[in-house]
Protein backbone atom coordinates (compact mmCIF):
# COMPACT_ATOMS: atom_id res chain seq x y z
CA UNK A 1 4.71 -121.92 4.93
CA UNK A 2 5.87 -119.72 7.21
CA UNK A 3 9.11 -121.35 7.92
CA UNK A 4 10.16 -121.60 4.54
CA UNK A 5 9.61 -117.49 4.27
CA UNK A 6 11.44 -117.62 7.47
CA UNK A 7 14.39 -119.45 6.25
CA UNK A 8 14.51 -117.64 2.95
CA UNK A 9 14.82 -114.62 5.20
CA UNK A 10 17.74 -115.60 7.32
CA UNK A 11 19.44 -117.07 4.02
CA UNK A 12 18.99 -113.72 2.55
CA UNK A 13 20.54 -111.77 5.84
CA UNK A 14 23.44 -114.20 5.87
CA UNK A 15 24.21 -113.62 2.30
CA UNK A 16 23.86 -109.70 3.05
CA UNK A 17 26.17 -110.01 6.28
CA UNK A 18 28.74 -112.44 4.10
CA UNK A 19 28.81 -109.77 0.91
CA UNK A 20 29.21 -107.02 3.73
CA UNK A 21 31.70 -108.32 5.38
CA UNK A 22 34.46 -107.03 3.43
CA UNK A 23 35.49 -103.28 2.97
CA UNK A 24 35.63 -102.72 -0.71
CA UNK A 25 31.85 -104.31 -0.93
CA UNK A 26 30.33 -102.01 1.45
CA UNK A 27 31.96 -99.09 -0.06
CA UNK A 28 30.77 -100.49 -3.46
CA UNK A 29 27.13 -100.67 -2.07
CA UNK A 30 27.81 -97.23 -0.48
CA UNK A 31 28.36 -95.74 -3.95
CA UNK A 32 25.81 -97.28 -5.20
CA UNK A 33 22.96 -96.25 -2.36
CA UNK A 34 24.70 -92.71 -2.56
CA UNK A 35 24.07 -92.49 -6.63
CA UNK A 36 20.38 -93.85 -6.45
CA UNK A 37 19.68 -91.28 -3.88
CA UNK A 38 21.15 -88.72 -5.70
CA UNK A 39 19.26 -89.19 -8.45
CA UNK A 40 16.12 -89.58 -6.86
CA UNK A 41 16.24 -85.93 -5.00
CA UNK A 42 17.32 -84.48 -8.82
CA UNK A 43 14.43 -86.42 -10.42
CA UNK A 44 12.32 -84.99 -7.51
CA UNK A 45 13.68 -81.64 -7.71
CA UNK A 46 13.45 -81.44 -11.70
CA UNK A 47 9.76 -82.41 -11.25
CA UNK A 48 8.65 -79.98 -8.40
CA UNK A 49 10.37 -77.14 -10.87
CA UNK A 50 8.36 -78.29 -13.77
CA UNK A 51 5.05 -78.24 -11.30
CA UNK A 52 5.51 -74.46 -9.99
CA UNK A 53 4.26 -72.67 -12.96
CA UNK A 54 0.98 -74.37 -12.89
CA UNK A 55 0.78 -74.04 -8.94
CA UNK A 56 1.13 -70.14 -9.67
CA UNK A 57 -1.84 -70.01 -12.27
CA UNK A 58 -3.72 -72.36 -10.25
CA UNK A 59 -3.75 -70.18 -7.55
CA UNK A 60 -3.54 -66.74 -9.40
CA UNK A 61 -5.53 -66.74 -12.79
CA UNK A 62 -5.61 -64.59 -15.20
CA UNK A 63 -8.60 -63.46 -16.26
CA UNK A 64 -8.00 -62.39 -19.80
CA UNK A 65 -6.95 -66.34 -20.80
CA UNK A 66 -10.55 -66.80 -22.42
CA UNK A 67 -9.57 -70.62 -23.04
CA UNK A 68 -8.67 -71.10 -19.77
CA UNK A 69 -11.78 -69.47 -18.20
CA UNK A 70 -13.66 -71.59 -20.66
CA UNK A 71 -12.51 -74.68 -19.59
CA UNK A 72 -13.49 -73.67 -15.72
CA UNK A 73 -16.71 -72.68 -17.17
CA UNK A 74 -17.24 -75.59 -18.53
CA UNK A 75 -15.86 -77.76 -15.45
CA UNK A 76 -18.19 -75.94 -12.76
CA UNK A 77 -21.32 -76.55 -14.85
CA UNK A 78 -20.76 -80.72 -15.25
CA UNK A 79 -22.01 -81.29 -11.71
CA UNK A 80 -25.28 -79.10 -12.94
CA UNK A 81 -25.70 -81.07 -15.85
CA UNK A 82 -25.18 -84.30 -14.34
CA UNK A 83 -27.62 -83.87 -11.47
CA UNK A 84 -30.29 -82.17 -13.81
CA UNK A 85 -29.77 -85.53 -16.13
CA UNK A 86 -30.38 -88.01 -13.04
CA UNK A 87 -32.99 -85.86 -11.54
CA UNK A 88 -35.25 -85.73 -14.86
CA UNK A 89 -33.56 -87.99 -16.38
């Protein structure tokens, strides 16, 4: 079993060191790692930006957003209700 994965392995590197061998593949494969990573860190970036408003209320809320006050209300008491159901059940 294990020499099989091992052999897949080494046909795999060969074929990598083969396809590399030549100058217009690596730059292709260049381009290519260069594009995916930029649009990983804008994907990243575009979803950090999206986060920071509700990082800001999180940590700063306002205390005239009834609905939002509500729902905390709401949130703090389920581990009261839950223990008062199991307790007396």
């Amino acid at each position: 079993m294990a020499v099989g994965r091992n052999a897949v392995l080494l046909g795999v590197g060969v074929a990598g060191v083969s396809y590399l061998s030549t100058k217009a593949n690596r730059s292709k494969v260049k381009n290519i790692w260069f594009t995916a990573k930029d649009k990983t860190m804008s994907f990243l970036n575009r979803k950090c930006s999206e986060l920071d408003p509700l990082i800001e209320k999180a940590g700063h809320p306002d205390p005239y957003d009834h609905e939002d006050n509500k729902m905390v209300d709401e949130g703090a008491m389920y581990g009261v209700h839950y223990y008062n159901n199991a307790k007396h059940g």
